[in-house]
N, C-alpha and C. Protein backbone atom coordinates (compact mmCIF):
# COMPACT_ATOMS: atom_id res chain seq x y z
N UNK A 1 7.19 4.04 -19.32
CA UNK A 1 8.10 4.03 -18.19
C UNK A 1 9.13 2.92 -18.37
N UNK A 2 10.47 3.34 -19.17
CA UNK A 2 11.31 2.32 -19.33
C UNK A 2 11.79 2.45 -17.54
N UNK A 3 12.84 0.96 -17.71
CA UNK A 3 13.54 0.77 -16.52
C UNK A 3 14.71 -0.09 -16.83
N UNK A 4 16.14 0.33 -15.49
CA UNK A 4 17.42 -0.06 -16.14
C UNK A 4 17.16 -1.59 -15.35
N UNK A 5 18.28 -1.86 -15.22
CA UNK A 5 18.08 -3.31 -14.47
C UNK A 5 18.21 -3.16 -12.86
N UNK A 6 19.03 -2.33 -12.46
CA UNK A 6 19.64 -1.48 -10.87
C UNK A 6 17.76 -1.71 -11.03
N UNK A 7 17.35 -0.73 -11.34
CA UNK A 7 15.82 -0.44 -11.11
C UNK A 7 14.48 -1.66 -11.19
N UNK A 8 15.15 -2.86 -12.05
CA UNK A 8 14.51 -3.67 -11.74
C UNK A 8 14.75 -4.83 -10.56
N UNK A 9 16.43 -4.72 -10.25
CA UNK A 9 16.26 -5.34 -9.11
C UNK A 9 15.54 -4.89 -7.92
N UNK A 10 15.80 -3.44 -7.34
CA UNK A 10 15.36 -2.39 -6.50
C UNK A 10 13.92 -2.51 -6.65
N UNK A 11 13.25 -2.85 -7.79
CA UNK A 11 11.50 -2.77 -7.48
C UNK A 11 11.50 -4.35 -6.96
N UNK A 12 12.36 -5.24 -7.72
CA UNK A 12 11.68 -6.47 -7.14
C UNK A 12 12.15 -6.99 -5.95
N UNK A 13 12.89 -6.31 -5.33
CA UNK A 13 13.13 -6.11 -3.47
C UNK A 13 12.06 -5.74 -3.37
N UNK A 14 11.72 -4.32 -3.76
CA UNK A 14 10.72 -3.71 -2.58
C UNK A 14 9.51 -4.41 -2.75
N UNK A 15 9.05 -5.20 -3.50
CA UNK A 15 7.78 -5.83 -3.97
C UNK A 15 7.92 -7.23 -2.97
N UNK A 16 9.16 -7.84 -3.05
CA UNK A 16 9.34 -8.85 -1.94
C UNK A 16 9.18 -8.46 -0.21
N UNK A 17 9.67 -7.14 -0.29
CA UNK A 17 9.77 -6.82 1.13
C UNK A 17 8.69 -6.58 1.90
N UNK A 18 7.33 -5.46 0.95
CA UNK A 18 6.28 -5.94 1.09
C UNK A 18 5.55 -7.20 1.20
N UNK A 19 5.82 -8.02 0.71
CA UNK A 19 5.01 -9.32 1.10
C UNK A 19 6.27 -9.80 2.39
N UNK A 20 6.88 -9.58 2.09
CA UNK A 20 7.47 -10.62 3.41
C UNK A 20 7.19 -9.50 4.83
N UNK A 21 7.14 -8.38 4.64
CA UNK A 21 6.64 -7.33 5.95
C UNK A 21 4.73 -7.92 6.51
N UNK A 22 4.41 -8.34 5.34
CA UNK A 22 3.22 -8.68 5.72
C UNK A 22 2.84 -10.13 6.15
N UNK A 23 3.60 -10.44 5.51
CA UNK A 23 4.00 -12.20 6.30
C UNK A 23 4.10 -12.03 7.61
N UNK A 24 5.12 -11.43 8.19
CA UNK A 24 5.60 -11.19 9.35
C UNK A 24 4.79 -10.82 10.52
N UNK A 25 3.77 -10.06 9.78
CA UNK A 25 3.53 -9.19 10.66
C UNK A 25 1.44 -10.20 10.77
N UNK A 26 1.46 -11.01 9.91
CA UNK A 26 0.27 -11.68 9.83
C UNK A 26 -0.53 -11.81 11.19
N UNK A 27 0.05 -12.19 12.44
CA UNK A 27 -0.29 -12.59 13.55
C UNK A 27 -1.20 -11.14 13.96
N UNK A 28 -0.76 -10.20 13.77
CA UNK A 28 -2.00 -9.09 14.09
C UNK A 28 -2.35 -8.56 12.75
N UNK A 29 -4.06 -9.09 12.97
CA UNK A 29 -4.81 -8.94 11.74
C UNK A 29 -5.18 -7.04 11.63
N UNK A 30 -4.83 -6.79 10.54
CA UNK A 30 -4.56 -5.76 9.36
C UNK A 30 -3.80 -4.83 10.42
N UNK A 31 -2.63 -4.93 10.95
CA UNK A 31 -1.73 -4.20 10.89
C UNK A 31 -0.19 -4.90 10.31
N UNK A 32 0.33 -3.89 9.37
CA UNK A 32 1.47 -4.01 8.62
C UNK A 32 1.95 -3.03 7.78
N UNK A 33 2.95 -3.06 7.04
CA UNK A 33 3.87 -2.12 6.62
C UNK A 33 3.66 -1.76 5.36
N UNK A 34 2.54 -2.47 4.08
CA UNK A 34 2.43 -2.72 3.34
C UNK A 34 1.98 -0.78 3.05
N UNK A 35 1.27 -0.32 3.64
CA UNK A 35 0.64 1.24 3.13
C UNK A 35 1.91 2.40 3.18
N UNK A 36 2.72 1.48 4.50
CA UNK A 36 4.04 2.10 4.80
C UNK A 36 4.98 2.50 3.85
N UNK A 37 5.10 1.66 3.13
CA UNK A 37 6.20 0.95 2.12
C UNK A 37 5.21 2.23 0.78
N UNK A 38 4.53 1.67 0.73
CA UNK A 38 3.81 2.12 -0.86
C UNK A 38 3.98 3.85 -0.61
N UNK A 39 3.73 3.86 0.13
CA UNK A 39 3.71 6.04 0.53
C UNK A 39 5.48 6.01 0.18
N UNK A 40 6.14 5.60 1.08
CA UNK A 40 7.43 5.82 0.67
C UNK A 40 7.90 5.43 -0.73
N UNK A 41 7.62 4.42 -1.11
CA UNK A 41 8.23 4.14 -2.38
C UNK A 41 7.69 5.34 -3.75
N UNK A 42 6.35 5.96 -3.69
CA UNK A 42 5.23 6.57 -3.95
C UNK A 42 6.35 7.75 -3.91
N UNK A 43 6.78 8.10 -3.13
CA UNK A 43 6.88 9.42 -2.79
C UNK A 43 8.77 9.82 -3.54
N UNK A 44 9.04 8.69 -3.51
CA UNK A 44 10.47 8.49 -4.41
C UNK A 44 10.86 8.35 -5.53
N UNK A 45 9.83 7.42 -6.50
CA UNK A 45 9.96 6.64 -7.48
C UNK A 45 8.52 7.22 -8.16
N UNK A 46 7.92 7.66 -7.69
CA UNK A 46 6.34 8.49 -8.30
C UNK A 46 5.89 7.56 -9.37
N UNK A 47 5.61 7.48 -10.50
CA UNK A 47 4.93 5.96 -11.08
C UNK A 47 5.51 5.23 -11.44
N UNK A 48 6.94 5.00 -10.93
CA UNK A 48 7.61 3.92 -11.11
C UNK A 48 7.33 2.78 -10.05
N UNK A 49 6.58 3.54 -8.99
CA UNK A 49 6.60 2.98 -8.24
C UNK A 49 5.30 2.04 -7.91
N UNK A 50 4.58 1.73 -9.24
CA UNK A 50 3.74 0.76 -9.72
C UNK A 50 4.66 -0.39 -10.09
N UNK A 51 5.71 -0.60 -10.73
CA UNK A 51 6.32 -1.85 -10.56
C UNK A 51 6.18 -2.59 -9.14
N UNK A 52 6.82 -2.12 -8.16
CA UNK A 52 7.21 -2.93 -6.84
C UNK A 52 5.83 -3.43 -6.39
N UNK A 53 4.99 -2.33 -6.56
CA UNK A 53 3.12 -2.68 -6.10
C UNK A 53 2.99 -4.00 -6.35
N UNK A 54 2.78 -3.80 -8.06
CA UNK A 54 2.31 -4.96 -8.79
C UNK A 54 3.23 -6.23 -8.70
N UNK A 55 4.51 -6.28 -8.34
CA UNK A 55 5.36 -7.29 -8.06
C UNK A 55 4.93 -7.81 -6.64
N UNK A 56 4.55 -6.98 -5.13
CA UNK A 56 4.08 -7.47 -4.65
C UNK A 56 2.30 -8.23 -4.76
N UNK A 57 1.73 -7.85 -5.47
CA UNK A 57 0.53 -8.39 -5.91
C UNK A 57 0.37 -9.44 -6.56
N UNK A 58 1.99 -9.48 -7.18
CA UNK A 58 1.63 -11.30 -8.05
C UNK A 58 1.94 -11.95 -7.26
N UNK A 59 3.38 -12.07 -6.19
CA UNK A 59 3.39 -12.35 -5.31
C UNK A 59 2.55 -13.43 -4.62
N UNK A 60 1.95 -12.02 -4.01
CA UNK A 60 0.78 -12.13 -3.12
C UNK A 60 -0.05 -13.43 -3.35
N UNK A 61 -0.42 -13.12 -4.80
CA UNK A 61 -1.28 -14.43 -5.49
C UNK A 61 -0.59 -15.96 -6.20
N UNK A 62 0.40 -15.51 -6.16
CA UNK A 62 1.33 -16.54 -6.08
C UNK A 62 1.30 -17.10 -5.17
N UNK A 63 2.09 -16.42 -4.16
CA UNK A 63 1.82 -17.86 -2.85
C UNK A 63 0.70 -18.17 -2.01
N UNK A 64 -0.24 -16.48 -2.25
CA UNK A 64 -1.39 -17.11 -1.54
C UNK A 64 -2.67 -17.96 -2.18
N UNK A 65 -2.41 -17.64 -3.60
CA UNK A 65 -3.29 -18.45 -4.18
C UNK A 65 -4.48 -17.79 -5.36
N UNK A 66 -4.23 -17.40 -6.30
CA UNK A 66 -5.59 -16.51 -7.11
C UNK A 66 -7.14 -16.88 -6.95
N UNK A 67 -6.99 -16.64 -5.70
CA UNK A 67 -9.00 -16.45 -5.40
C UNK A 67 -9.22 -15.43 -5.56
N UNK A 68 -10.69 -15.23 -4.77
CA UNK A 68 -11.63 -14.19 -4.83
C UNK A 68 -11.17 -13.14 -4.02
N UNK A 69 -10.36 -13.53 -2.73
CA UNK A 69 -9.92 -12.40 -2.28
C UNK A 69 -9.06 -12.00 -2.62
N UNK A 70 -8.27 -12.13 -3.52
CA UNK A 70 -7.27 -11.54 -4.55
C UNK A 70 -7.35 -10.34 -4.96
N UNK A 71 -8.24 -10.68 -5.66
CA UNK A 71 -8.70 -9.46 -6.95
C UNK A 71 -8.78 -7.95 -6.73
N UNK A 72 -9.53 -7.56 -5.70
CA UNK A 72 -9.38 -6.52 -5.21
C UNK A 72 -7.98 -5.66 -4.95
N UNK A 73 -6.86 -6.61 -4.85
CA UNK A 73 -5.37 -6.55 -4.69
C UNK A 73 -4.92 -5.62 -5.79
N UNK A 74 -5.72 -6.01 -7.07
CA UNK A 74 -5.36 -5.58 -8.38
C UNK A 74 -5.62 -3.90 -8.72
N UNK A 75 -6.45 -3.10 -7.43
CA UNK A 75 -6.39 -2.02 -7.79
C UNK A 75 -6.66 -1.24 -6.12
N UNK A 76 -6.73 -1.79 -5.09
CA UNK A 76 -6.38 -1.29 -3.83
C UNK A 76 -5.18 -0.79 -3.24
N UNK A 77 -4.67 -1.26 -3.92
CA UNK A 77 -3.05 -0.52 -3.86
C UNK A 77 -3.12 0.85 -4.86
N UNK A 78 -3.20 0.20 -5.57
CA UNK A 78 -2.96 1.68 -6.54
C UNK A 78 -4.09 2.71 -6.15
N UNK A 79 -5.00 2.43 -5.10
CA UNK A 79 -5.56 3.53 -5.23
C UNK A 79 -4.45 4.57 -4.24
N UNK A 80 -4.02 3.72 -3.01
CA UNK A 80 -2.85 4.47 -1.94
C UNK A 80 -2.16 5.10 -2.72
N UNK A 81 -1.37 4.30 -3.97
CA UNK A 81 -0.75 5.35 -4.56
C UNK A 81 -1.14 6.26 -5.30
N UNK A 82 -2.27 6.47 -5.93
CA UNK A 82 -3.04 7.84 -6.46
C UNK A 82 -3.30 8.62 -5.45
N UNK A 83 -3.59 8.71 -4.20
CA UNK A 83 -3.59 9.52 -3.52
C UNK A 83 -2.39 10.05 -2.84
N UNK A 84 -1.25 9.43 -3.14
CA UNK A 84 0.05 9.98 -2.68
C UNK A 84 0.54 10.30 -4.04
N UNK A 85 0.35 10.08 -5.30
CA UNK A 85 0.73 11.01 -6.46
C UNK A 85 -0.18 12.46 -6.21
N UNK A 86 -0.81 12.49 -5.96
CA UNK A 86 -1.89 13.74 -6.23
C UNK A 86 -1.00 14.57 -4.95
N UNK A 87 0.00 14.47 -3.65
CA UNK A 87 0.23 14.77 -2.79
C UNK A 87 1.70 15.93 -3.58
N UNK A 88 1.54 17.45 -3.23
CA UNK A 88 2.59 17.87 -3.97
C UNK A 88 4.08 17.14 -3.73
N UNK A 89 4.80 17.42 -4.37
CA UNK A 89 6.62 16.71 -4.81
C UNK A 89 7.11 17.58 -3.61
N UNK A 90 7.06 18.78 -2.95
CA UNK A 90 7.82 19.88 -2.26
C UNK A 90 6.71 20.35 -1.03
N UNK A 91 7.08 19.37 -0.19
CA UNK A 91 6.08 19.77 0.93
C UNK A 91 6.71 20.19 2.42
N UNK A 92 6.73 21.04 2.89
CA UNK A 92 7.26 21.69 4.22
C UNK A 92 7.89 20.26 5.24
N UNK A 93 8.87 20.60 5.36
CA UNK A 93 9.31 19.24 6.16
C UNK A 93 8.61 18.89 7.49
N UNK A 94 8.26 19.88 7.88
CA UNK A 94 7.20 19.72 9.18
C UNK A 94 6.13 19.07 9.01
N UNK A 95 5.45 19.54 7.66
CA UNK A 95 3.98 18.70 7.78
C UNK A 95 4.14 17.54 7.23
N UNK A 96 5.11 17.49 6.41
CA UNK A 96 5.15 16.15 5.56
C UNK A 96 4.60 14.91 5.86
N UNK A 97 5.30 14.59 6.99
CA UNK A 97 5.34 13.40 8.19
C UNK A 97 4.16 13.37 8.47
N UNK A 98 3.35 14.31 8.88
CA UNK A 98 2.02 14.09 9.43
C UNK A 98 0.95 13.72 7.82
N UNK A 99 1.32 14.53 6.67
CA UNK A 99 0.61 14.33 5.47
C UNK A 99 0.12 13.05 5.63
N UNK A 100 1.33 12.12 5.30
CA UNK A 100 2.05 11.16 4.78
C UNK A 100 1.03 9.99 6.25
N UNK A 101 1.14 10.40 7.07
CA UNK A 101 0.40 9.69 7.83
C UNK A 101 -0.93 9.16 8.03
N UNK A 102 -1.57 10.71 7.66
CA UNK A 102 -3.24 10.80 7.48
C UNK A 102 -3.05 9.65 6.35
N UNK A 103 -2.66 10.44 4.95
CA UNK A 103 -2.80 9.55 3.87
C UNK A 103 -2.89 7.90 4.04
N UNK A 104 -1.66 7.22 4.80
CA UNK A 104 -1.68 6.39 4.87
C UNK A 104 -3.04 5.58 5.87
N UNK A 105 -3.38 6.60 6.88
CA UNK A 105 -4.09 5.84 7.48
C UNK A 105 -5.56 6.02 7.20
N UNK A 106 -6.44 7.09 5.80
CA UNK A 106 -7.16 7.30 5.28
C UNK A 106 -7.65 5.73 4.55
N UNK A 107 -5.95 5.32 4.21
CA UNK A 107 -6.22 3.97 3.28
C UNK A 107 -7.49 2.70 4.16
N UNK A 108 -6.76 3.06 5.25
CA UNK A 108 -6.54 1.68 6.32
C UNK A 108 -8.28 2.17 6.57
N UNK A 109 -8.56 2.91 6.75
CA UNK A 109 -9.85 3.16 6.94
C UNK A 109 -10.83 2.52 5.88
N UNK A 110 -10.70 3.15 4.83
CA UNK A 110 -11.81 2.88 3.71
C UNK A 110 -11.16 1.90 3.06
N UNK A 111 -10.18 0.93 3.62
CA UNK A 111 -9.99 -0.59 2.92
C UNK A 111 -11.47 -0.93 2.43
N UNK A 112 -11.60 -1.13 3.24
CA UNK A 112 -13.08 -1.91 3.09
C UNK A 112 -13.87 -1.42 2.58
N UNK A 113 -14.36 -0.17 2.21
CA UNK A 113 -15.00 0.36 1.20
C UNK A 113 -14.57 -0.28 -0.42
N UNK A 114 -12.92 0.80 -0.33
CA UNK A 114 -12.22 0.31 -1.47
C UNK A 114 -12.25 -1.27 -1.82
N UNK A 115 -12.52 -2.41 -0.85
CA UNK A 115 -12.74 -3.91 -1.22
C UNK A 115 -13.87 -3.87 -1.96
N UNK A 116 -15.34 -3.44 -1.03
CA UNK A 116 -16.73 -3.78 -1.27
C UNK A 116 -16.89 -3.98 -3.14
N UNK A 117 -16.78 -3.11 -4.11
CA UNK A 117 -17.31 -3.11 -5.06
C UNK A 117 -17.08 -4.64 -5.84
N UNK A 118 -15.74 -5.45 -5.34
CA UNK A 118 -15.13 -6.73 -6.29
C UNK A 118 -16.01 -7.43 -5.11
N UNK A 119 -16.10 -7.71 -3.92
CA UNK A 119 -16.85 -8.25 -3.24
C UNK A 119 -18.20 -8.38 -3.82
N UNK A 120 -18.93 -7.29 -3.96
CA UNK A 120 -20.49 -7.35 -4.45
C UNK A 120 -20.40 -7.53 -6.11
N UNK A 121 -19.52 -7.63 -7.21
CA UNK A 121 -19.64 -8.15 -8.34
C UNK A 121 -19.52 -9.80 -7.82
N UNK A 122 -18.62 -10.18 -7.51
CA UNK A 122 -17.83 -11.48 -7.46
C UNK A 122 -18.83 -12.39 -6.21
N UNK A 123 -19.46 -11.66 -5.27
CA UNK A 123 -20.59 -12.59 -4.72
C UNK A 123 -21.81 -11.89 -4.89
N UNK A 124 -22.28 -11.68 -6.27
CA UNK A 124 -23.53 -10.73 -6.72
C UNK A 124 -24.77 -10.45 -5.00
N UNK A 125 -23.62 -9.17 -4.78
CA UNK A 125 -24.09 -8.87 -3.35
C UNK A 125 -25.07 -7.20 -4.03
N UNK A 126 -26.21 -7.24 -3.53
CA UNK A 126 -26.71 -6.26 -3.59
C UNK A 126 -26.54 -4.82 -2.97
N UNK A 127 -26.88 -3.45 -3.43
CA UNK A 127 -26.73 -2.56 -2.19
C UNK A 127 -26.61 -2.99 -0.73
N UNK A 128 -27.65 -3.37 -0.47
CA UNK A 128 -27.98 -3.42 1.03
C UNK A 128 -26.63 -4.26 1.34
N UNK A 129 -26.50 -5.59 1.08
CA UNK A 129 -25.86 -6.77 1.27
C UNK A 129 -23.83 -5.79 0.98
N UNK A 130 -23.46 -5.51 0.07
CA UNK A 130 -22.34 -4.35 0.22
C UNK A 130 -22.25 -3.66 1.40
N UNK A 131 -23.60 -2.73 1.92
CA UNK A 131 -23.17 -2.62 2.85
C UNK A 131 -23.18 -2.94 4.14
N UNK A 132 -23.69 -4.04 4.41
CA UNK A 132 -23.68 -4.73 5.74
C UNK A 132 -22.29 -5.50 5.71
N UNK A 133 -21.73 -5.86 4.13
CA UNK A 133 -20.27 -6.27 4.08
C UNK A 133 -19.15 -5.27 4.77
N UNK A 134 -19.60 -3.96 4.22
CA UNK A 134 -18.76 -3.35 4.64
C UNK A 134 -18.88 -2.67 6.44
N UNK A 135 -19.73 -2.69 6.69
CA UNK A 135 -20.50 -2.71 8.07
C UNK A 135 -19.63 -3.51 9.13
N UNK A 136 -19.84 -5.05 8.62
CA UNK A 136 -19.22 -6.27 9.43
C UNK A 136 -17.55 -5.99 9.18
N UNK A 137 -17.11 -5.69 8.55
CA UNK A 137 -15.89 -5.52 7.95
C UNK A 137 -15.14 -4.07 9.08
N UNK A 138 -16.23 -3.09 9.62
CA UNK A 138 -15.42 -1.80 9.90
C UNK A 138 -14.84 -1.69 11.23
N UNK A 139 -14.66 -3.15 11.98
CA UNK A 139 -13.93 -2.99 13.09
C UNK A 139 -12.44 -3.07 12.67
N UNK A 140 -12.14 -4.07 11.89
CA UNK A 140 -11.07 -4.56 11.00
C UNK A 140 -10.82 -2.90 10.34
N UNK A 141 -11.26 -2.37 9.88
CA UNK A 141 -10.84 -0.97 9.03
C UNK A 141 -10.11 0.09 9.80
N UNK A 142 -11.25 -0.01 11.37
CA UNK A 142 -10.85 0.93 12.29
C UNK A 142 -9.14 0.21 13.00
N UNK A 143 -9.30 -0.98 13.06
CA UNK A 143 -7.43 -1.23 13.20
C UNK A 143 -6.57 -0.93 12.81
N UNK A 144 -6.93 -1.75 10.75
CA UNK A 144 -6.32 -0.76 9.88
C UNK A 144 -5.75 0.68 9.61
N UNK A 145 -6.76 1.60 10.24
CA UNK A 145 -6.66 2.94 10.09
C UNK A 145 -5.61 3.43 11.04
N UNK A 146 -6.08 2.80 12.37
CA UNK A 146 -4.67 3.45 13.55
C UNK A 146 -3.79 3.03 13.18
N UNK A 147 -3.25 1.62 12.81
CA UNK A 147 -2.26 1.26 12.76
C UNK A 147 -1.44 1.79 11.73
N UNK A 148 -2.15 2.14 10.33
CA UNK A 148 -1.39 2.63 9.60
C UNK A 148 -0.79 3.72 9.58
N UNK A 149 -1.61 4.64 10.52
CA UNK A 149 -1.31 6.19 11.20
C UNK A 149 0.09 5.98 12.54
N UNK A 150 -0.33 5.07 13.06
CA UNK A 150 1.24 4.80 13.87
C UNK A 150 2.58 3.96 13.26
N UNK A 151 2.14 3.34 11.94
CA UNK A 151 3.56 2.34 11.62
C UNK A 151 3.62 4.28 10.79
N UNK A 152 2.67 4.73 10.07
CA UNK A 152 3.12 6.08 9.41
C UNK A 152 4.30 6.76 9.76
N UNK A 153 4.93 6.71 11.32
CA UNK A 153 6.36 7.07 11.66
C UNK A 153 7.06 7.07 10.73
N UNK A 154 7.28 5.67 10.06
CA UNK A 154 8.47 5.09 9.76
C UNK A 154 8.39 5.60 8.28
N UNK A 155 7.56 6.36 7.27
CA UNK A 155 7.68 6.89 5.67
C UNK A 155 8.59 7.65 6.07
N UNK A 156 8.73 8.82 6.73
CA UNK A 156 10.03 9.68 6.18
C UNK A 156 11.07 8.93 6.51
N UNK A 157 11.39 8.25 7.56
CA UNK A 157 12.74 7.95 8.11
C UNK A 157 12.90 6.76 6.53
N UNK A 158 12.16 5.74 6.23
CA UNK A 158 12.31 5.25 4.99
C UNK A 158 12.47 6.04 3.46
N UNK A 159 11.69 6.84 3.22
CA UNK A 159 11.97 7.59 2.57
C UNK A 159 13.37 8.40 2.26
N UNK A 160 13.81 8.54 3.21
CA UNK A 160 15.22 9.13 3.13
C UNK A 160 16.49 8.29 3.14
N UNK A 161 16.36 6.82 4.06
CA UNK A 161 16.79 5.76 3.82
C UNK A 161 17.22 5.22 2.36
N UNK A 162 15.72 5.44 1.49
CA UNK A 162 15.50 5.03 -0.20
C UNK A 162 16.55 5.82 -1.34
N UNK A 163 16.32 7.44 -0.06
CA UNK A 163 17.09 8.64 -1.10
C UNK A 163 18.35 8.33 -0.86
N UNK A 164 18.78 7.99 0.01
CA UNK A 164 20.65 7.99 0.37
C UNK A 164 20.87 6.70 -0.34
N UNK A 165 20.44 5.66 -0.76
CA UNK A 165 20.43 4.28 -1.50
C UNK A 165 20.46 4.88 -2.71
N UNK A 166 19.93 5.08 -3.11
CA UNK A 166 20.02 6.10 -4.59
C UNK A 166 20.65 6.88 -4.96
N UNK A 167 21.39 7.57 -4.05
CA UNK A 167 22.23 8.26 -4.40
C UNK A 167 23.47 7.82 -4.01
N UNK A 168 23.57 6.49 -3.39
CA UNK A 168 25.26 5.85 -3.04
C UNK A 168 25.27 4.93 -4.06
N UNK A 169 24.16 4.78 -5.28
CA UNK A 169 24.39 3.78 -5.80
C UNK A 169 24.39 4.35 -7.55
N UNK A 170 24.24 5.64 -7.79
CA UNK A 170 24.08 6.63 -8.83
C UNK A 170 24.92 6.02 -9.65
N UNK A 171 24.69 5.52 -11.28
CA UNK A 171 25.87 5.33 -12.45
C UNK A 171 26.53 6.10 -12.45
């Protein structure tokens, strides 16, 4: 996946914008724009759109610091976006919006699943102990999940936002 430079500035916005949407939005714990952003960018840029991810992920560990709760960073994202690659390219404009919503808020749900496995290597947590992690963890998931299903509004209207940027800015 080469890339021009237009394309490397454009990922390393959207990789900033993500972390700074989540900065912002820190004061209510796990709601933010971050699943928002990745579906749309996902849905434009299809695996290009692993640059901006991973730019927000160094980020991330950049200013927040490379611990333990890091790590998980390194492939929780990309799972959102494997499940919005697997989502067809040509989808009825009606359902789209709602797709695009579930998807996103499927994430917000099984965060915490998707955490548990770097959790139970990294604090040699047993079955049981995984899942009482993820147990204690599923009020936080169930926030996650609505919220990502209501910021979900905002993928198409971004999405199309991304497309008219792209195309006012075409070589």
């Amino acid at each position: 996946m080469k890339i021009n430079i237009k394309e490397t500035v454009v990922f390393s916005m959207l990789g900033a914008l993500m972390y700074m949407s989540k900065m912002l939005m820190e004061f209510l714990p796990n709601i933010h724009l971050i699943g928002v952003i990745i579906v749309a960018i996902t849905v434009v840029y299809r695996q290009k759109a692993l640059y901006p991810i991973y730019i927000f992920v160094l980020i991330t560990g950049l200013l927040g610091g490379f611990s333990t709760w890091w790590i998980p960073y390194i492939y929780v994202w990309t799972v959102l976006w494997g499940f919005t690659m697997l989502l067809p390219k040509k989808m009825p404009k009606k359902i789209a919006p709602v797709v695009y919503m579930v998807v996103c808020s499927l994430h917000g749900f099984l965060y915490g699943i998707l955490y548990a496995p770097a959790q139970a290597l990294l604090f040699n947590l047993d079955f049981k102990g995984t899942i009482a992690w993820i147990v204690a963890g599923f009020p936080f998931d169930i926030t996650h999940g609505i919220s990502n299903f209501l910021c979900g509004i905002l993928i198409v209207p971004l999405i199309s936002a991304i497309r008219l940027a792209e195309k006012a800015t075409k070589n």
